[in-house]
N, C-alpha and C. Protein backbone atom coordinates (compact mmCIF):
# COMPACT_ATOMS: atom_id res chain seq x y z
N UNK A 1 -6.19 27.04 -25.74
CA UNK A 1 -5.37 26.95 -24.53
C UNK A 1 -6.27 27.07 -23.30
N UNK A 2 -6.72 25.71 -22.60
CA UNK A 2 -7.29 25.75 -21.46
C UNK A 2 -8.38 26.59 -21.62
N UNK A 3 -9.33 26.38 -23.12
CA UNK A 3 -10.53 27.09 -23.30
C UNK A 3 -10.62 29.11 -22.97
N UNK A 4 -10.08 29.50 -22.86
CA UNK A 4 -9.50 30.81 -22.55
C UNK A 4 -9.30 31.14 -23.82
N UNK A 5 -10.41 32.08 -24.33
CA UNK A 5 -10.43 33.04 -25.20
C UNK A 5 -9.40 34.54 -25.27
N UNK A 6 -9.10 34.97 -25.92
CA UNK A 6 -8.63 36.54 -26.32
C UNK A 6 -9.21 37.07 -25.27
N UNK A 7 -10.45 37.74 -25.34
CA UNK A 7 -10.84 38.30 -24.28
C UNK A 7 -10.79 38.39 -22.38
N UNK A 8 -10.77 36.81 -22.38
CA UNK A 8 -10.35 36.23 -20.82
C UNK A 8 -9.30 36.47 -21.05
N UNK A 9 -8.31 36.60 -21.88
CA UNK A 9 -6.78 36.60 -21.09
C UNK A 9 -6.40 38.02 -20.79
N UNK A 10 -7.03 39.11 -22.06
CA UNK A 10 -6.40 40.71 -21.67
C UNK A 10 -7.44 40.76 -20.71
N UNK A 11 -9.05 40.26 -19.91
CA UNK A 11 -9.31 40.59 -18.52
C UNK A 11 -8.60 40.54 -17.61
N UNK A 12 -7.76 38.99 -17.50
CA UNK A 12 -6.94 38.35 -16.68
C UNK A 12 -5.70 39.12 -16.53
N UNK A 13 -5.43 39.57 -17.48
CA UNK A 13 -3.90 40.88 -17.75
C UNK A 13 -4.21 41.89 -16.98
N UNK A 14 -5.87 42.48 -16.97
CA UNK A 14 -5.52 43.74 -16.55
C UNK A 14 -6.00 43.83 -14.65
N UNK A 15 -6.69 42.48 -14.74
CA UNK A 15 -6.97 42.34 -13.16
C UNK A 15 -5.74 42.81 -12.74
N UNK A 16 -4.21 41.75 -13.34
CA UNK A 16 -3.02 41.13 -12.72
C UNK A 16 -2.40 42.64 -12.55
N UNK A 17 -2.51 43.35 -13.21
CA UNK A 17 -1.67 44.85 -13.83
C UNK A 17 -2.16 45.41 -12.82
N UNK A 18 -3.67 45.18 -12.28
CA UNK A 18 -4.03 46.36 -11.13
C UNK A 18 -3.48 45.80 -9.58
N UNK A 19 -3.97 44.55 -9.53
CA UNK A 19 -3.43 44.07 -8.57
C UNK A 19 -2.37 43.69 -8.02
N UNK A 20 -1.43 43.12 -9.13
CA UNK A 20 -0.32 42.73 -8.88
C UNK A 20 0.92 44.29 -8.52
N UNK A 21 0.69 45.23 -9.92
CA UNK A 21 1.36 46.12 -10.35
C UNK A 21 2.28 46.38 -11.37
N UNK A 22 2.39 47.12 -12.06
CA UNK A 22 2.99 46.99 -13.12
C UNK A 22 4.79 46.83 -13.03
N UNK A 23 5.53 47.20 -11.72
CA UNK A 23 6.57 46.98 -11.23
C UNK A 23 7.16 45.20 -11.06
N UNK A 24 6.02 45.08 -10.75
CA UNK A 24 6.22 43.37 -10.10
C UNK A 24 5.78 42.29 -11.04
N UNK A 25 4.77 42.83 -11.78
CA UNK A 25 4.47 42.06 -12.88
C UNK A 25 5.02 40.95 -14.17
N UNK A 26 6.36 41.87 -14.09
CA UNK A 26 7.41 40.93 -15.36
C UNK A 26 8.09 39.79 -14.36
N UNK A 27 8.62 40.54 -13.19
CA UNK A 27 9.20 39.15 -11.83
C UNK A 27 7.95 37.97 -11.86
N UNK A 28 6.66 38.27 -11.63
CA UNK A 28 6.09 37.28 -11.23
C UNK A 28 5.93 36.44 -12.59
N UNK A 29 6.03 37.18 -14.05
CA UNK A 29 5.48 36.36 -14.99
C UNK A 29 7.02 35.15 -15.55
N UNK A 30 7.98 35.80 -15.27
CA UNK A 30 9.25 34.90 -15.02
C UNK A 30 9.25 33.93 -13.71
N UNK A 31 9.09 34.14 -12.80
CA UNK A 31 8.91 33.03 -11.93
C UNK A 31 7.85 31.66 -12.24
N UNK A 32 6.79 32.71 -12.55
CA UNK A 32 5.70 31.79 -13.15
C UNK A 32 6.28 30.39 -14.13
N UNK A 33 6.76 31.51 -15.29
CA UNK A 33 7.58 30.54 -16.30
C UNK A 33 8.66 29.44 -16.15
N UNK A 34 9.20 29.90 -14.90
CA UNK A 34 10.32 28.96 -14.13
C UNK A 34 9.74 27.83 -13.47
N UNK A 35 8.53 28.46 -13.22
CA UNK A 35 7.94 27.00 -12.15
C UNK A 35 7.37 26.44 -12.98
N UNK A 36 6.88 26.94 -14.24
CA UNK A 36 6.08 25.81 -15.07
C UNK A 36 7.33 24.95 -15.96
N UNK A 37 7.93 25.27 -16.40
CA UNK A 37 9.31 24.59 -16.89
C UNK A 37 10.06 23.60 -15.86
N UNK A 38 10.15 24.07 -14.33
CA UNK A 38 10.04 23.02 -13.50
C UNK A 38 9.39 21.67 -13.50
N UNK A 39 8.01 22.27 -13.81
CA UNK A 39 7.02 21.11 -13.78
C UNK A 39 7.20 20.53 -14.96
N UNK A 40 7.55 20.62 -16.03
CA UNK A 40 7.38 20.03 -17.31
C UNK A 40 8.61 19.00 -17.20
N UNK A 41 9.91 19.55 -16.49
CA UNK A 41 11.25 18.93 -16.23
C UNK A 41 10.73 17.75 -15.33
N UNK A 42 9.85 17.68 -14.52
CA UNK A 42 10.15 16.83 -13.70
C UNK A 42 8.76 15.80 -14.04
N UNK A 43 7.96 16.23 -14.52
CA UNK A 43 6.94 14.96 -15.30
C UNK A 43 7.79 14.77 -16.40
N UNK A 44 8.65 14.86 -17.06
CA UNK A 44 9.34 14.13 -18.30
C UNK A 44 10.37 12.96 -17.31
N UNK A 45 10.81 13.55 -16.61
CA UNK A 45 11.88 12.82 -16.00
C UNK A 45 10.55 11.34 -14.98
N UNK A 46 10.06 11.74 -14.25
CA UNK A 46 9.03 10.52 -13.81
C UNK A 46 8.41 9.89 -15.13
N UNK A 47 8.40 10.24 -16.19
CA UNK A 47 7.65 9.67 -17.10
C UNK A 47 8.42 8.89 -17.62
N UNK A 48 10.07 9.39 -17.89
CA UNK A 48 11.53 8.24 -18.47
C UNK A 48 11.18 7.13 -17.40
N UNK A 49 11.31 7.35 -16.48
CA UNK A 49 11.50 6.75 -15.04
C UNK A 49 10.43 5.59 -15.03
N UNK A 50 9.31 5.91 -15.15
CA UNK A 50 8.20 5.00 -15.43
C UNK A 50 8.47 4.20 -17.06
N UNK A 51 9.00 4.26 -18.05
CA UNK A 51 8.98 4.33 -19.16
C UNK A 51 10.08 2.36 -18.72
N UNK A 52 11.31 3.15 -17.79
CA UNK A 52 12.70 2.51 -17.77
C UNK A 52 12.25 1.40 -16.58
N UNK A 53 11.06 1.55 -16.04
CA UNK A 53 10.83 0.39 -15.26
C UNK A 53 9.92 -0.70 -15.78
N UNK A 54 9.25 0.40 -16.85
CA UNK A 54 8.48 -0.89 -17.70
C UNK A 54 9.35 -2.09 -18.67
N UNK A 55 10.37 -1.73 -19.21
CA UNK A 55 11.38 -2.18 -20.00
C UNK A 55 12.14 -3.13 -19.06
N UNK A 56 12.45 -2.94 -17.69
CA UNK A 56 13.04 -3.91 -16.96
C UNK A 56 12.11 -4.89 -16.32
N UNK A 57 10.93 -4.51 -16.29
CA UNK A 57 9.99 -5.47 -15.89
C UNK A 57 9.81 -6.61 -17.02
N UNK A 58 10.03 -6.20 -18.78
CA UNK A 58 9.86 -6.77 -19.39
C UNK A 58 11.22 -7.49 -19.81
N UNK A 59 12.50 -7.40 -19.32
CA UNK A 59 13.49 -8.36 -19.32
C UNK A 59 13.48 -9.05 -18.57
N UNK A 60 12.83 -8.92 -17.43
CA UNK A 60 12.95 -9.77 -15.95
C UNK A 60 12.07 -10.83 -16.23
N UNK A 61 10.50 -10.92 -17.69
CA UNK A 61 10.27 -11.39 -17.32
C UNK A 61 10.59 -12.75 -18.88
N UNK A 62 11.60 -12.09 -19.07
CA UNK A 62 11.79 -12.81 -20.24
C UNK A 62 12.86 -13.21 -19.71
N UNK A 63 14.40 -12.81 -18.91
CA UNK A 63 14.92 -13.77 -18.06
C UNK A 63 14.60 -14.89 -17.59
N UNK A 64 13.36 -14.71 -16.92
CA UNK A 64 12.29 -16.22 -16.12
C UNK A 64 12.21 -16.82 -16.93
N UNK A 65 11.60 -16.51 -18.12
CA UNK A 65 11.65 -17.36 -19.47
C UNK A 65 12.41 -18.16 -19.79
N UNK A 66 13.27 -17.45 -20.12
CA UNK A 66 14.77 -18.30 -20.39
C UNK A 66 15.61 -19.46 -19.38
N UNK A 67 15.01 -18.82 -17.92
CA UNK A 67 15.80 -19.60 -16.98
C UNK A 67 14.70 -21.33 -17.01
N UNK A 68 13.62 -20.76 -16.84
CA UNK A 68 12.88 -22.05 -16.95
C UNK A 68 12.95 -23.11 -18.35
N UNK A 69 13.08 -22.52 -19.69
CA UNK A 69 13.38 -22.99 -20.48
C UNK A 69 15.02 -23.85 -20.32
N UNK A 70 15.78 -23.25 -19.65
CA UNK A 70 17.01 -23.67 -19.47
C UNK A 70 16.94 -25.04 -18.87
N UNK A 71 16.48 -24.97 -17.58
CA UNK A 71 16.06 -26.23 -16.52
C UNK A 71 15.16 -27.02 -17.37
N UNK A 72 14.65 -26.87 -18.51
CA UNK A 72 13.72 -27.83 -18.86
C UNK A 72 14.60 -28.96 -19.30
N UNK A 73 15.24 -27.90 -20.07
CA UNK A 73 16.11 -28.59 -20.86
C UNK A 73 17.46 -29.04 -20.58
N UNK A 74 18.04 -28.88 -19.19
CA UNK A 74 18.68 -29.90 -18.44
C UNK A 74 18.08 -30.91 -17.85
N UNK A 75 16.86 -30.94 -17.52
CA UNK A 75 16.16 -31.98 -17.09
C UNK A 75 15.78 -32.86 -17.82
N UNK A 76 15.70 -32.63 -18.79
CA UNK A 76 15.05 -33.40 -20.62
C UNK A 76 16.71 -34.10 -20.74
N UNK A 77 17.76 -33.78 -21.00
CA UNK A 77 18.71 -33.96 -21.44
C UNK A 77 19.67 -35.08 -20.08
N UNK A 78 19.42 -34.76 -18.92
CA UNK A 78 19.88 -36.00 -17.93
C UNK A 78 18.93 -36.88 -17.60
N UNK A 79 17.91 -36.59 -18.10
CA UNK A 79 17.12 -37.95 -18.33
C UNK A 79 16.21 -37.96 -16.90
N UNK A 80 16.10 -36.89 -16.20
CA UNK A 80 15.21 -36.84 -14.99
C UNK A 80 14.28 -35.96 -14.92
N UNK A 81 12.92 -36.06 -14.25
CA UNK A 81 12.38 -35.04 -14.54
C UNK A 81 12.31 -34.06 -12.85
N UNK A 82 11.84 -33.00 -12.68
CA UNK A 82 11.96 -32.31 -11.11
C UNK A 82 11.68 -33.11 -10.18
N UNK A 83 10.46 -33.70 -10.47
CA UNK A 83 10.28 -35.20 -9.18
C UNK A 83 11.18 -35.74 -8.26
N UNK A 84 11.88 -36.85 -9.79
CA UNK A 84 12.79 -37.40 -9.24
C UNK A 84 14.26 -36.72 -8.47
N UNK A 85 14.45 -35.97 -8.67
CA UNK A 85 15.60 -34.60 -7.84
C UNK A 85 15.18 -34.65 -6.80
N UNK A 86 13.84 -34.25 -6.53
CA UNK A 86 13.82 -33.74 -5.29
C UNK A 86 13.63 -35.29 -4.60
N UNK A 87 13.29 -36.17 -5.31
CA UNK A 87 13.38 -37.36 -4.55
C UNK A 87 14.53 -37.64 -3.85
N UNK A 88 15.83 -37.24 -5.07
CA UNK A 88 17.15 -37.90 -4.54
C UNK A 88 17.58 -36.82 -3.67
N UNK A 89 17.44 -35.61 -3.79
CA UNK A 89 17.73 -34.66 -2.59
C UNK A 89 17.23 -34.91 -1.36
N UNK A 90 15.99 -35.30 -1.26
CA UNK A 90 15.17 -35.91 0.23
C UNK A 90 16.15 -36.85 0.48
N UNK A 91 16.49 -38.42 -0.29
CA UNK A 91 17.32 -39.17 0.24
C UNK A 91 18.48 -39.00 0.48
N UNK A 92 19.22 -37.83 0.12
CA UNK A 92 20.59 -37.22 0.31
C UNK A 92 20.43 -37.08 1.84
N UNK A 93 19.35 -36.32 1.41
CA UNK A 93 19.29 -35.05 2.84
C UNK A 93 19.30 -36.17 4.22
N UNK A 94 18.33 -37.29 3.60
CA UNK A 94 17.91 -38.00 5.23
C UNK A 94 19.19 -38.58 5.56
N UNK A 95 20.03 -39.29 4.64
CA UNK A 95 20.95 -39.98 4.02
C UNK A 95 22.40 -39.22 5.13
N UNK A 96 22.78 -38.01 5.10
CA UNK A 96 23.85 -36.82 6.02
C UNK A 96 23.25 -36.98 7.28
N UNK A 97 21.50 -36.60 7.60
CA UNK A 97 21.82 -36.65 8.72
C UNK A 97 21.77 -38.14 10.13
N UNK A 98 21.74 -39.01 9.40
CA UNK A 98 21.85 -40.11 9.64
C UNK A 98 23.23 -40.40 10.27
N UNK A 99 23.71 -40.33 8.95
CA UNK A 99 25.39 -40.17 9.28
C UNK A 99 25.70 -38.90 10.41
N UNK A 100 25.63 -38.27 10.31
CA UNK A 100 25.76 -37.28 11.67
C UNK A 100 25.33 -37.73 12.60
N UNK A 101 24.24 -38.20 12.91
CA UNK A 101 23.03 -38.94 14.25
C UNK A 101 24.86 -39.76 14.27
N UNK A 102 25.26 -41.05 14.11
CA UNK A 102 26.05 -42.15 14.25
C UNK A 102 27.26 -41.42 14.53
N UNK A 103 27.88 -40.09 14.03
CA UNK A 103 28.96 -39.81 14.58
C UNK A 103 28.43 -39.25 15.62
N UNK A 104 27.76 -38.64 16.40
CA UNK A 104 27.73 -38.16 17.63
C UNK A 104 27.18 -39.40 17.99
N UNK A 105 27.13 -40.19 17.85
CA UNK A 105 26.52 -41.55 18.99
C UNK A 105 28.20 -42.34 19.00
N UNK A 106 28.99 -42.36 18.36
CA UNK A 106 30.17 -43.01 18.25
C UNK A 106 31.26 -42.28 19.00
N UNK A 107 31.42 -40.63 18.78
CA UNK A 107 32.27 -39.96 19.47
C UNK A 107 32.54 -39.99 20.97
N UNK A 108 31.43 -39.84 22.12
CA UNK A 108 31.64 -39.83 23.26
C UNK A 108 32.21 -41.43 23.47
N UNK A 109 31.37 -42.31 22.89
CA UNK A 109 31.50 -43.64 23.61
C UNK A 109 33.12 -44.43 23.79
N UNK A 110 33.46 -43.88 21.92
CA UNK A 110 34.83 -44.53 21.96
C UNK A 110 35.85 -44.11 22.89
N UNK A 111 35.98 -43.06 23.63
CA UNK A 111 36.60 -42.47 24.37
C UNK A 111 36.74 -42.95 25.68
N UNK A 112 35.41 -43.78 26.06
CA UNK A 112 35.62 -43.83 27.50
C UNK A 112 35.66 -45.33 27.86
């Protein structure tokens, strides 16, 4: 235990016995024990904690997995590959605002 022989610990006892006192001695060796049981409570609990973020890191990244496997295989199956999407989304896209440009060029005029 922390290299501490028999001998170092009844030195360490009787320093504590003179200094501390033999009145106060059992309080401090219970507090002691409280705070080290503290500490043991709360590195187990950061250690779950660390334990439960590794496990979600490793669904998250097997989610990605799956999601990309998914899109592959809608893309395989409609017969397009990402390219062409974003091709037809560009021509969508230019495609609306075109049409918008012509209704605000049509709205004021017909009016007046």
């Amino acid at each position: 235990m922390f290299g501490i022989g028999m001998p170092e610990m009844l030195l360490i006892l009787a320093i504590a016995l003179i200094v501390i006192g033999p009145k106060k001695l059992p309080d401090l060796a219970k507090s002691l024990g409280r705070a080290f049981a503290e500490f043991k409570r709360a590195t187990s609990e950061l250690k779950e904690s660390l334990e439960i973020d590794d496990e979600l890191k490793d669904i998250k990244t097997t989610f990605n997995g799956m999601s990309d496997e998914i899109k592959e295989a809608i893309n395989v199956k409609a017969g397009t590959e990402p390219e062409d999407q974003n091709v037809s989304a560009d021509f969508d896209k230019e495609k609306s605002e075109n049409e918008i440009k012509d209704k605000d060029l049509e709205s004021p005029l017909s009016d007046g």
